[in-house]
C-alpha atoms as a PDB file:
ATOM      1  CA  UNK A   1     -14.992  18.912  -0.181  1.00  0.00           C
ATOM      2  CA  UNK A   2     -11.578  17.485  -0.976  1.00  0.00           C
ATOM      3  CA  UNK A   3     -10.923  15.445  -4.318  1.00  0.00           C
ATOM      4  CA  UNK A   4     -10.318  11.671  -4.639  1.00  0.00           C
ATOM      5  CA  UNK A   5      -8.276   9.731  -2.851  1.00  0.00           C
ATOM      6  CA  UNK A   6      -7.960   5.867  -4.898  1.00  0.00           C
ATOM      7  CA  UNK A   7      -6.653   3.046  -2.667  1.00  0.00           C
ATOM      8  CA  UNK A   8      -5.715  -0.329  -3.456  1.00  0.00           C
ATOM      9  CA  UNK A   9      -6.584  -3.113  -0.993  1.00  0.00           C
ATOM     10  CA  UNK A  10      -8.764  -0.852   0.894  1.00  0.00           C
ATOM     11  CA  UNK A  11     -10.737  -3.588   2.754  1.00  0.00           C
ATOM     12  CA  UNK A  12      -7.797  -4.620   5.561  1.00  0.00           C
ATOM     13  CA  UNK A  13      -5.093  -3.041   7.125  1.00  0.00           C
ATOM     14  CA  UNK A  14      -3.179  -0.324   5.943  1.00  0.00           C
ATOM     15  CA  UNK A  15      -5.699   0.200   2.999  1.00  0.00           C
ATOM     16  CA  UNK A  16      -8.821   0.497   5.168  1.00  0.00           C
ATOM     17  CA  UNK A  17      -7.066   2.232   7.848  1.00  0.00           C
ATOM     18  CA  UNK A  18      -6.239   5.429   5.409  1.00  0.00           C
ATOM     19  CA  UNK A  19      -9.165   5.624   3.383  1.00  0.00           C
ATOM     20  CA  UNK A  20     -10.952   5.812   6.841  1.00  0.00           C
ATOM     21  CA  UNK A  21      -8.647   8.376   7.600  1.00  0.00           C
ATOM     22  CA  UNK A  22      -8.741  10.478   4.098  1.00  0.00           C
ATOM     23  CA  UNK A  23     -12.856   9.933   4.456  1.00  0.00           C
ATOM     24  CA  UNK A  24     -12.487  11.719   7.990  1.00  0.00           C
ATOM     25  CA  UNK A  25     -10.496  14.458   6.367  1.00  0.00           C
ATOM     26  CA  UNK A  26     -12.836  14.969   3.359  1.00  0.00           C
ATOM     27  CA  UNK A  27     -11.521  12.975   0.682  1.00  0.00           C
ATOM     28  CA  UNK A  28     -14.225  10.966  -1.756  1.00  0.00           C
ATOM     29  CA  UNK A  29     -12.864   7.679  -1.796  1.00  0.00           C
ATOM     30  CA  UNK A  30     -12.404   5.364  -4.410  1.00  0.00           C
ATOM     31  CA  UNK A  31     -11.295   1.717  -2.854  1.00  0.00           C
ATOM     32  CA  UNK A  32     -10.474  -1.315  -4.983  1.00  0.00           C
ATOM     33  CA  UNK A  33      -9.883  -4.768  -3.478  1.00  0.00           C
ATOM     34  CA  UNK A  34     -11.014  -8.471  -4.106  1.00  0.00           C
ATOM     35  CA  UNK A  35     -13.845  -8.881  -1.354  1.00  0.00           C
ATOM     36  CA  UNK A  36     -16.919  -7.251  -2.686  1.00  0.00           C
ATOM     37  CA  UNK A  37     -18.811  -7.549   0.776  1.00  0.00           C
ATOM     38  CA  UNK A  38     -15.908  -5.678   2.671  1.00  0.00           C
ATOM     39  CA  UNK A  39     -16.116  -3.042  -0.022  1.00  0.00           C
ATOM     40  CA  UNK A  40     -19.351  -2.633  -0.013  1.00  0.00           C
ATOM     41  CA  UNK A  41     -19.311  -2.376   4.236  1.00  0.00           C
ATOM     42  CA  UNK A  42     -16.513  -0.376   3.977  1.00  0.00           C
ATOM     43  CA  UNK A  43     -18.496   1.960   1.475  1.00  0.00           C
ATOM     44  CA  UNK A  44     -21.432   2.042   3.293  1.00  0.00           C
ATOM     45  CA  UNK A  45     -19.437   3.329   6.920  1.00  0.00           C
ATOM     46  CA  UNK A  46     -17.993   6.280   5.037  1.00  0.00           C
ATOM     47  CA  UNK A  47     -20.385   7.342   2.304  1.00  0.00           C
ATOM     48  CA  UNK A  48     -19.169   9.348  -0.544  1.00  0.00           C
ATOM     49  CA  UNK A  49     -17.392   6.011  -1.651  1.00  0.00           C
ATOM     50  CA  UNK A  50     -16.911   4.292  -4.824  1.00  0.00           C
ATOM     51  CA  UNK A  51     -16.365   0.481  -4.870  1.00  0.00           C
ATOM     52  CA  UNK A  52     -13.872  -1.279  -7.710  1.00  0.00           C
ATOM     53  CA  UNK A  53     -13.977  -5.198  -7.147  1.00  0.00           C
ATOM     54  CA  UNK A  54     -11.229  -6.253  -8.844  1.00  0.00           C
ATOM     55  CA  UNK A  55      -7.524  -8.292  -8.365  1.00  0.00           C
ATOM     56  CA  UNK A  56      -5.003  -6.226  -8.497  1.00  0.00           C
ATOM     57  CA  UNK A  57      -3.314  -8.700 -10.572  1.00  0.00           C
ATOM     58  CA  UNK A  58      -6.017  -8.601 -13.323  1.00  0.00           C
ATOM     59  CA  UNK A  59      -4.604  -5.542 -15.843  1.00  0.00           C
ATOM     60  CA  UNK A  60      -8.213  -5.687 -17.572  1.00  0.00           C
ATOM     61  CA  UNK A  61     -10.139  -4.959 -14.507  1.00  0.00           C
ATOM     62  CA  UNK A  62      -8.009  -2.176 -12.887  1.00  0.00           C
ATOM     63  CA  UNK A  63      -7.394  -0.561 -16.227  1.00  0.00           C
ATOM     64  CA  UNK A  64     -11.400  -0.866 -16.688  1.00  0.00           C
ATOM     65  CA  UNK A  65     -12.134   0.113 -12.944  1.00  0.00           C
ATOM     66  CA  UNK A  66     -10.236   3.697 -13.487  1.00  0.00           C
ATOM     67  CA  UNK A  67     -11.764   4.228 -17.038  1.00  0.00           C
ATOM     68  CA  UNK A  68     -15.293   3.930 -16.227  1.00  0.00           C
ATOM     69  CA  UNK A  69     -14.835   5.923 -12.925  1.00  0.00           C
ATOM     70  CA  UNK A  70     -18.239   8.229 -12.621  1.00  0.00           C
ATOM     71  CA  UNK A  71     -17.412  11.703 -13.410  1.00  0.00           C
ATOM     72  CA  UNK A  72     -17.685  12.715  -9.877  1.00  0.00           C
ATOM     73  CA  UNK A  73     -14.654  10.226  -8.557  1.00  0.00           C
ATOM     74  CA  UNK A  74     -12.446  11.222 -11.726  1.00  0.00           C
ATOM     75  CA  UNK A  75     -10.511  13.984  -9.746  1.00  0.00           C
ATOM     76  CA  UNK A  76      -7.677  11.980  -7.684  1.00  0.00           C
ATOM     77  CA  UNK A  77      -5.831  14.270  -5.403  1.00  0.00           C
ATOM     78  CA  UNK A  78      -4.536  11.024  -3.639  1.00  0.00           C
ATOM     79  CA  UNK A  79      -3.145   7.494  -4.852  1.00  0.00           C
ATOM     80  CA  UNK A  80      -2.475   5.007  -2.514  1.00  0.00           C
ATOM     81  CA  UNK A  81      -0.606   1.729  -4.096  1.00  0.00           C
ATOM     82  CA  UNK A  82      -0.955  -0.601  -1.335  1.00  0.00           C
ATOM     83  CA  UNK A  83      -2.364  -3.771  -2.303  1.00  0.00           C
ATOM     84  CA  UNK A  84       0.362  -6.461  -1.678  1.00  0.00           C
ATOM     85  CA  UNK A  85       1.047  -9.442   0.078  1.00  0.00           C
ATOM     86  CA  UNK A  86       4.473 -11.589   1.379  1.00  0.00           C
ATOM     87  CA  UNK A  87       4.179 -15.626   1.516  1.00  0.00           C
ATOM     88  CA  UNK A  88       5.611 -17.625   3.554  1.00  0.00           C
ATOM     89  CA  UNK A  89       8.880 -17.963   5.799  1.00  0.00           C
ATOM     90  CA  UNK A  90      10.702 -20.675   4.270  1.00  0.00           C
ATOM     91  CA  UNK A  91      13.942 -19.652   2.020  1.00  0.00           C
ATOM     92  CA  UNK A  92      14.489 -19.766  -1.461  1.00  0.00           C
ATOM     93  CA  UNK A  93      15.053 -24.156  -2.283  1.00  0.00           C
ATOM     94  CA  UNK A  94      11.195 -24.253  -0.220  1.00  0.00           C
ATOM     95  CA  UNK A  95       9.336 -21.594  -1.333  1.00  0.00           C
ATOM     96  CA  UNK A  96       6.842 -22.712  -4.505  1.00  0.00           C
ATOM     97  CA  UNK A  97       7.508 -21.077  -7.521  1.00  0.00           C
ATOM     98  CA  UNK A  98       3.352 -20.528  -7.793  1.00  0.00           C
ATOM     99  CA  UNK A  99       4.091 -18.383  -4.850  1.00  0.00           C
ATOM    100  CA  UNK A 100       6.974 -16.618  -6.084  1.00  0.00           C
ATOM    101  CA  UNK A 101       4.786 -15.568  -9.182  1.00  0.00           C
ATOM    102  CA  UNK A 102       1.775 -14.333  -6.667  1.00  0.00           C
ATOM    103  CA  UNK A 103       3.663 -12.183  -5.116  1.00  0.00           C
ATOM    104  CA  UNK A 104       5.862 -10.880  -8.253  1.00  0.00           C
ATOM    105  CA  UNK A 105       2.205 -10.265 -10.025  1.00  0.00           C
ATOM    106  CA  UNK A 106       0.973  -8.751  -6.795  1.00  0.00           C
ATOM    107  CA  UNK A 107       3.889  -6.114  -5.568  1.00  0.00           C
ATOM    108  CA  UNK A 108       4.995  -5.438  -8.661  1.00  0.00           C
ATOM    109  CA  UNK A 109       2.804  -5.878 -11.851  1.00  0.00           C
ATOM    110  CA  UNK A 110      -0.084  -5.327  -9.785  1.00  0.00           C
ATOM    111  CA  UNK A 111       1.668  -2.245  -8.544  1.00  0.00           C
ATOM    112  CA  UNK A 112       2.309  -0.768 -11.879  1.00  0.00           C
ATOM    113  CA  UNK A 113      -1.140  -1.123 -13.636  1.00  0.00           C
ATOM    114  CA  UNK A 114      -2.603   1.326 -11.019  1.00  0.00           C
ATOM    115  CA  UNK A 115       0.149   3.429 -11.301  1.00  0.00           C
ATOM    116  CA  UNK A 116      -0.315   3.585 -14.873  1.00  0.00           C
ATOM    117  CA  UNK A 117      -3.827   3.427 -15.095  1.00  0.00           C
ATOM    118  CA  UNK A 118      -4.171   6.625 -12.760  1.00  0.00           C
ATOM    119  CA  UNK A 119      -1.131   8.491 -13.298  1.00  0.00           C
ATOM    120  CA  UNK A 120      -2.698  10.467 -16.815  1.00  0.00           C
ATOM    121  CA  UNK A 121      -5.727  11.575 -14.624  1.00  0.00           C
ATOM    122  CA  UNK A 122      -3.204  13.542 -12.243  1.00  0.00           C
ATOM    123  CA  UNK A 123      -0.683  14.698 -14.670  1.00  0.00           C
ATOM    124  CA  UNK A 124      -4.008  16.205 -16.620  1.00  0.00           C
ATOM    125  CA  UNK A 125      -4.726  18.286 -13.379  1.00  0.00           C
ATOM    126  CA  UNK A 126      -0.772  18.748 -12.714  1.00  0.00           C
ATOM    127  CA  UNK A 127      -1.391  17.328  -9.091  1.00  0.00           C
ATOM    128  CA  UNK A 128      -1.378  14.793  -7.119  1.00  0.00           C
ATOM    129  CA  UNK A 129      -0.106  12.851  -4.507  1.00  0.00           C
ATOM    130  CA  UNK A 130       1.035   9.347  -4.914  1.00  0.00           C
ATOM    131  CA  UNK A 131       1.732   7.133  -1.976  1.00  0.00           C
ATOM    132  CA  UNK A 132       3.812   3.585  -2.137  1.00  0.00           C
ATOM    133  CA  UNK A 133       3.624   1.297   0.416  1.00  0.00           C
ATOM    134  CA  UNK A 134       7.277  -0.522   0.349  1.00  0.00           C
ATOM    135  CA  UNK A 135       8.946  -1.887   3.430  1.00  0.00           C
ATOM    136  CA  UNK A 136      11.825  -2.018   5.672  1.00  0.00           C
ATOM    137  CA  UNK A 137      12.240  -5.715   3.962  1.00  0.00           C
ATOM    138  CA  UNK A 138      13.173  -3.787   0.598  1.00  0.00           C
ATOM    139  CA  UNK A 139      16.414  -2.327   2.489  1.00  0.00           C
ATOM    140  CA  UNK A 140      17.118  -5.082   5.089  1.00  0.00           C
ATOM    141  CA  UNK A 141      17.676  -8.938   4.434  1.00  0.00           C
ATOM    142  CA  UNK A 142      15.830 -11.165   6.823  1.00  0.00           C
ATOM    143  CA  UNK A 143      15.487 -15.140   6.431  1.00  0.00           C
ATOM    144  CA  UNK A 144      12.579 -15.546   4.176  1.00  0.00           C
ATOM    145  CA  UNK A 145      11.858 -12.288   2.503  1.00  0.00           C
ATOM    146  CA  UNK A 146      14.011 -13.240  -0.818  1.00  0.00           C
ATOM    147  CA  UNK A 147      11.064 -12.337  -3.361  1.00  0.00           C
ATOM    148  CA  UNK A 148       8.761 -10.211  -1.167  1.00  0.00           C
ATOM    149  CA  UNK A 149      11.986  -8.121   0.145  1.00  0.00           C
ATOM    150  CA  UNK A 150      13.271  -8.253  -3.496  1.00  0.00           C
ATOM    151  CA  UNK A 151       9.499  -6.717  -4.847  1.00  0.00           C
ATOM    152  CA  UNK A 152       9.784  -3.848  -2.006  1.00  0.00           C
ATOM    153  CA  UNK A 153      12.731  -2.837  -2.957  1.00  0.00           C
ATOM    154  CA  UNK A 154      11.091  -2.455  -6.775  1.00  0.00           C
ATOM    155  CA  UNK A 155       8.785  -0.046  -5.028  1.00  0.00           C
ATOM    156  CA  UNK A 156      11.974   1.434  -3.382  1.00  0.00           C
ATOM    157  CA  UNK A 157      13.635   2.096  -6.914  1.00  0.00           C
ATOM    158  CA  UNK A 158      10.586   2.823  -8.967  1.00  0.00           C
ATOM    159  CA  UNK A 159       9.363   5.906  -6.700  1.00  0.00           C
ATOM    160  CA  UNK A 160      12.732   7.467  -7.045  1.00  0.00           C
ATOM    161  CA  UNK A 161      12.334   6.796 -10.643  1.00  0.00           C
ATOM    162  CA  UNK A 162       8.731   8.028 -11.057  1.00  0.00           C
ATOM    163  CA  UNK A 163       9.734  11.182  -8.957  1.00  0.00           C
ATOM    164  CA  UNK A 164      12.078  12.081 -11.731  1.00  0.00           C
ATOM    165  CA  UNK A 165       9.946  11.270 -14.435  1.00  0.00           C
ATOM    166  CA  UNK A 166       7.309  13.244 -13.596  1.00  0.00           C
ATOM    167  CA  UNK A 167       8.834  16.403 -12.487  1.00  0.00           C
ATOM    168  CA  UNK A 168       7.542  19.541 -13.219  1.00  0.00           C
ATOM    169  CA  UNK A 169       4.433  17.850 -12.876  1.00  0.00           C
ATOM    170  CA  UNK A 170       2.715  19.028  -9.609  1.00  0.00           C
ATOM    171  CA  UNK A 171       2.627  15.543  -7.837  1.00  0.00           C
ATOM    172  CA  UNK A 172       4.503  14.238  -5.527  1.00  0.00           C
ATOM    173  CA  UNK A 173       6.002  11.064  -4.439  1.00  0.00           C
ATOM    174  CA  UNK A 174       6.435   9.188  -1.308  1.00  0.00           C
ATOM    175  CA  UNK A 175       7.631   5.473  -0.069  1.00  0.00           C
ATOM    176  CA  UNK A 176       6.395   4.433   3.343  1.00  0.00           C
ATOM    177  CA  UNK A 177       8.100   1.978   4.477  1.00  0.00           C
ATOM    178  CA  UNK A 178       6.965  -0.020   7.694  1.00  0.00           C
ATOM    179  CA  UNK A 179       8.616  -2.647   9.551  1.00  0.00           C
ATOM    180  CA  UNK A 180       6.714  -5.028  12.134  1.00  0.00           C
ATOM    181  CA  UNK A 181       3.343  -4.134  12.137  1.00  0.00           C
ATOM    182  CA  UNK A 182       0.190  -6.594  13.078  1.00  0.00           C
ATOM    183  CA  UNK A 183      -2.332  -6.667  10.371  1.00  0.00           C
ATOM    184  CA  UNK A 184      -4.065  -9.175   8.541  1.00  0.00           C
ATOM    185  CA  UNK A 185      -1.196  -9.145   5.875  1.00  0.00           C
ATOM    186  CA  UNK A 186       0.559 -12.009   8.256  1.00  0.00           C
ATOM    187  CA  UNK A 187      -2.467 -14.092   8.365  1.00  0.00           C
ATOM    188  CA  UNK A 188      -2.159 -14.260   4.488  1.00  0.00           C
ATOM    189  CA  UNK A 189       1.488 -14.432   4.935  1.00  0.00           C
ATOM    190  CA  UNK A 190       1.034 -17.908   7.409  1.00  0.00           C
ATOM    191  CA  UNK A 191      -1.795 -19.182   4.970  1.00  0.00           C
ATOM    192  CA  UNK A 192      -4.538 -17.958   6.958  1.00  0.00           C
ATOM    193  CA  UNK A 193      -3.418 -19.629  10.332  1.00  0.00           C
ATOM    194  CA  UNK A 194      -3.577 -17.467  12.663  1.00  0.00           C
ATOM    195  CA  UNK A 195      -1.431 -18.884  15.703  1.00  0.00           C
ATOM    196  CA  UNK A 196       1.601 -18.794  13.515  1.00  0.00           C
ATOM    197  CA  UNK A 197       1.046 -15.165  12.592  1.00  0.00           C
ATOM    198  CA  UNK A 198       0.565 -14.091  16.302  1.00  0.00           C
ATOM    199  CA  UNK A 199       3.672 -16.032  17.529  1.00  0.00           C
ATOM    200  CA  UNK A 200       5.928 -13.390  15.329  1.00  0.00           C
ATOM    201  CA  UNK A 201       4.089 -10.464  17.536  1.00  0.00           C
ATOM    202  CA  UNK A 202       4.776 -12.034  21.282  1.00  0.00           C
ATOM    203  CA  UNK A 203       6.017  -9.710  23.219  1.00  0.00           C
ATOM    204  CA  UNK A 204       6.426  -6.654  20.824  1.00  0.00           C
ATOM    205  CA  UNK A 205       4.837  -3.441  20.536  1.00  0.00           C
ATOM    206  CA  UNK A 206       4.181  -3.275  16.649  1.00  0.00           C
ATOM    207  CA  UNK A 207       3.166  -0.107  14.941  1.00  0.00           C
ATOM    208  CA  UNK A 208      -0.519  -0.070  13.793  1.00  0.00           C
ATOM    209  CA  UNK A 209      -2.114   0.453  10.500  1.00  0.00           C
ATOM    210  CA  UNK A 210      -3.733   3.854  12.074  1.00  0.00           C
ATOM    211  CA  UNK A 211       0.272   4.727  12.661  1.00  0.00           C
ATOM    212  CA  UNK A 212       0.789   4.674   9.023  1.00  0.00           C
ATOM    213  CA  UNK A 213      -2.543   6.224   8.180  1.00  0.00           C
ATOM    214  CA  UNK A 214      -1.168   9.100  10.351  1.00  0.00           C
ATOM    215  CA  UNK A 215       1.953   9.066   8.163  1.00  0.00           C
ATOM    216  CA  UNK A 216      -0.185   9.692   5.292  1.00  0.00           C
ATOM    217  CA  UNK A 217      -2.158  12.901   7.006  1.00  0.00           C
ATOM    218  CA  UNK A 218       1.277  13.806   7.541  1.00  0.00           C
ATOM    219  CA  UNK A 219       2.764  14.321   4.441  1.00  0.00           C
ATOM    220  CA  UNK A 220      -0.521  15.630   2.867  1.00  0.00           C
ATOM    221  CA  UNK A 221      -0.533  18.277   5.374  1.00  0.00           C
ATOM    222  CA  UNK A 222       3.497  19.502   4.405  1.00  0.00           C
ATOM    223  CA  UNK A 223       3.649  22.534   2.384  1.00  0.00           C
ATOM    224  CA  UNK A 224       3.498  21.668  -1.804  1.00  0.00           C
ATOM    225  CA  UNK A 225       7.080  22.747  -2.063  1.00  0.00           C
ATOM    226  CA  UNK A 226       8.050  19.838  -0.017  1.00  0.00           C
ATOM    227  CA  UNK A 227       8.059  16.580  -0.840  1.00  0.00           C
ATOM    228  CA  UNK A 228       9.057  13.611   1.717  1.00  0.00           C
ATOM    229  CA  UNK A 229      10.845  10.963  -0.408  1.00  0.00           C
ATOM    230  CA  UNK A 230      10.680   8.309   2.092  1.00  0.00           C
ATOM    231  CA  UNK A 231       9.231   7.513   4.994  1.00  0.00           C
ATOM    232  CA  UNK A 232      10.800   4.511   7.102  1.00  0.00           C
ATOM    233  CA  UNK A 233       8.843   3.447   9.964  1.00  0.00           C
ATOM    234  CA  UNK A 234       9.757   0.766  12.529  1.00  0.00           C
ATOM    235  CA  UNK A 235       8.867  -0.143  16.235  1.00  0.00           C
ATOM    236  CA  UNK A 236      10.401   1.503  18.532  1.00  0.00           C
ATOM    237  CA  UNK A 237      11.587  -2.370  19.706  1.00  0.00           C
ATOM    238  CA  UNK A 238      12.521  -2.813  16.486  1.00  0.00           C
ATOM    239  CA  UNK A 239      16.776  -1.577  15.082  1.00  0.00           C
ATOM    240  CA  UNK A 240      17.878  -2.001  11.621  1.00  0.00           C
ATOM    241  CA  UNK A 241      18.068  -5.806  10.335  1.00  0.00           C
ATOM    242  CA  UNK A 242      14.655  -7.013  10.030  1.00  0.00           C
ATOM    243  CA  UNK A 243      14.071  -9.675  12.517  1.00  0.00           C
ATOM    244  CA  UNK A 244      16.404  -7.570  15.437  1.00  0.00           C
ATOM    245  CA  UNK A 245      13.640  -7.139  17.762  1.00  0.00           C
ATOM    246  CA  UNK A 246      13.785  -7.004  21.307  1.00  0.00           C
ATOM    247  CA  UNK A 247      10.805  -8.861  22.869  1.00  0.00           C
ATOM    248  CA  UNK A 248       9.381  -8.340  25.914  1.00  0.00           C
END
């Protein structure tokens, strides 16, 4: 049996896709997210599961949720920071402020408190692997992405930053960074309607969340002495600016 493998927003999309993939491999799972029914049928599917029901924006509860751990999850080989959400298409003058805080609180404080809650656990066992799900929106403009491109590109910075502060440590570091991929994240995005959300995927052959779960196996399965800094994954319809897709 592998260690622990602790993933934020497990219940949807890139989340549940890799901790059903890390369950397959062996990994114990510990999955934090909002919905306590998905965790709970998420938990039940793959046994060997704890559930934390918390917002990733709430610094009590995920600070809590990785203290009071049972003994027997306490052993994270694998961190997966991937709770996060975009909102929205409209540019800067439209976009609500309350929604420019969401996704500030989300992508970036949110980001940090489970870094920082779980980081001590690994440095204590001078390993680990830390995964941070960024985007091609942190490193290419596109109309609309002003804050949620601006909060990847945090995740962009701090890895490099967190690689360097931890060396000598044992753990290492990666950024995945996806570009057009269909998963409930654009439902949120579009407020839950879901028309909108599948208009942006006419015609296009989008990566999956299984692709990226598959990046994950991937870089677990390199040799210690390497460490893949970033990973930058985009359809293959799909060049460099952010909304330069060819459709079908």
């Amino acid at each position: 049996m592998k260690g622990t493998a602790f993933i934020t927003g497990a219940t949807s999309g890139f989340g549940e896709a890799i901790a059903r993939a890390l369950s397959r491999e062996g990994y114990k799972i510990v999955a934090l997210a909002r919905r306590k029914e998905r965790l709970e049928a998420l938990a039940k599917q793959l046994g060997n599961t704890h559930i934390v029901v918390a917002d990733i924006r709430d610094k009590k509860a995920v600070f809590d949720g990785v203290a009071n751990l049972p003994q027997e999850f306490r052993d994270i080989e694998v961190l997966v920071n991937n709770a996060g959400l975009a909102l929205g298409l409209e540019g800067v003058a439209e976009t609500s402020i309350e929604d420019f805080e969401t996704m500030v609180d989300t992508n970036i404080k949110g980001f940090l408190y489970s870094t920082k809650a779980v980081l001590p656990l690994m440095i204590a066992r001078k390993s680990g692997y830390i995964f941070n799900l960024g985007s091609t929106a942190g490193a290419w403009p596109y109309p609309g992405s002003h804050v949620y491109g601006a909060s990847k590109a945090f995740v962009k910075q701090f890895s490099r930053n967190l690689r360097n502060d931890i060396r000598g440590t044992g753990i290492r570091v990666t950024e995945i960074a996806p570009g057009i991929c269909k998963t409930e994240f654009s439902e949120v995005r579009f407020g839950g309607d879901k028309a909108k959300a599948d208009a942006v995927y006419e015609g296009v052959e989008y990566i999956t969340a299984e692709d990226i779960a598959q990046i994950v196996l991937n870089c677990l399965n390199m040799p210690h002495r390497v460490n893949i800094n970033v990973v930058e994954a985009m359809a293959t319809q799909q060049t460099w600016a952010g909304l330069f897709i060819e459709k079908k």
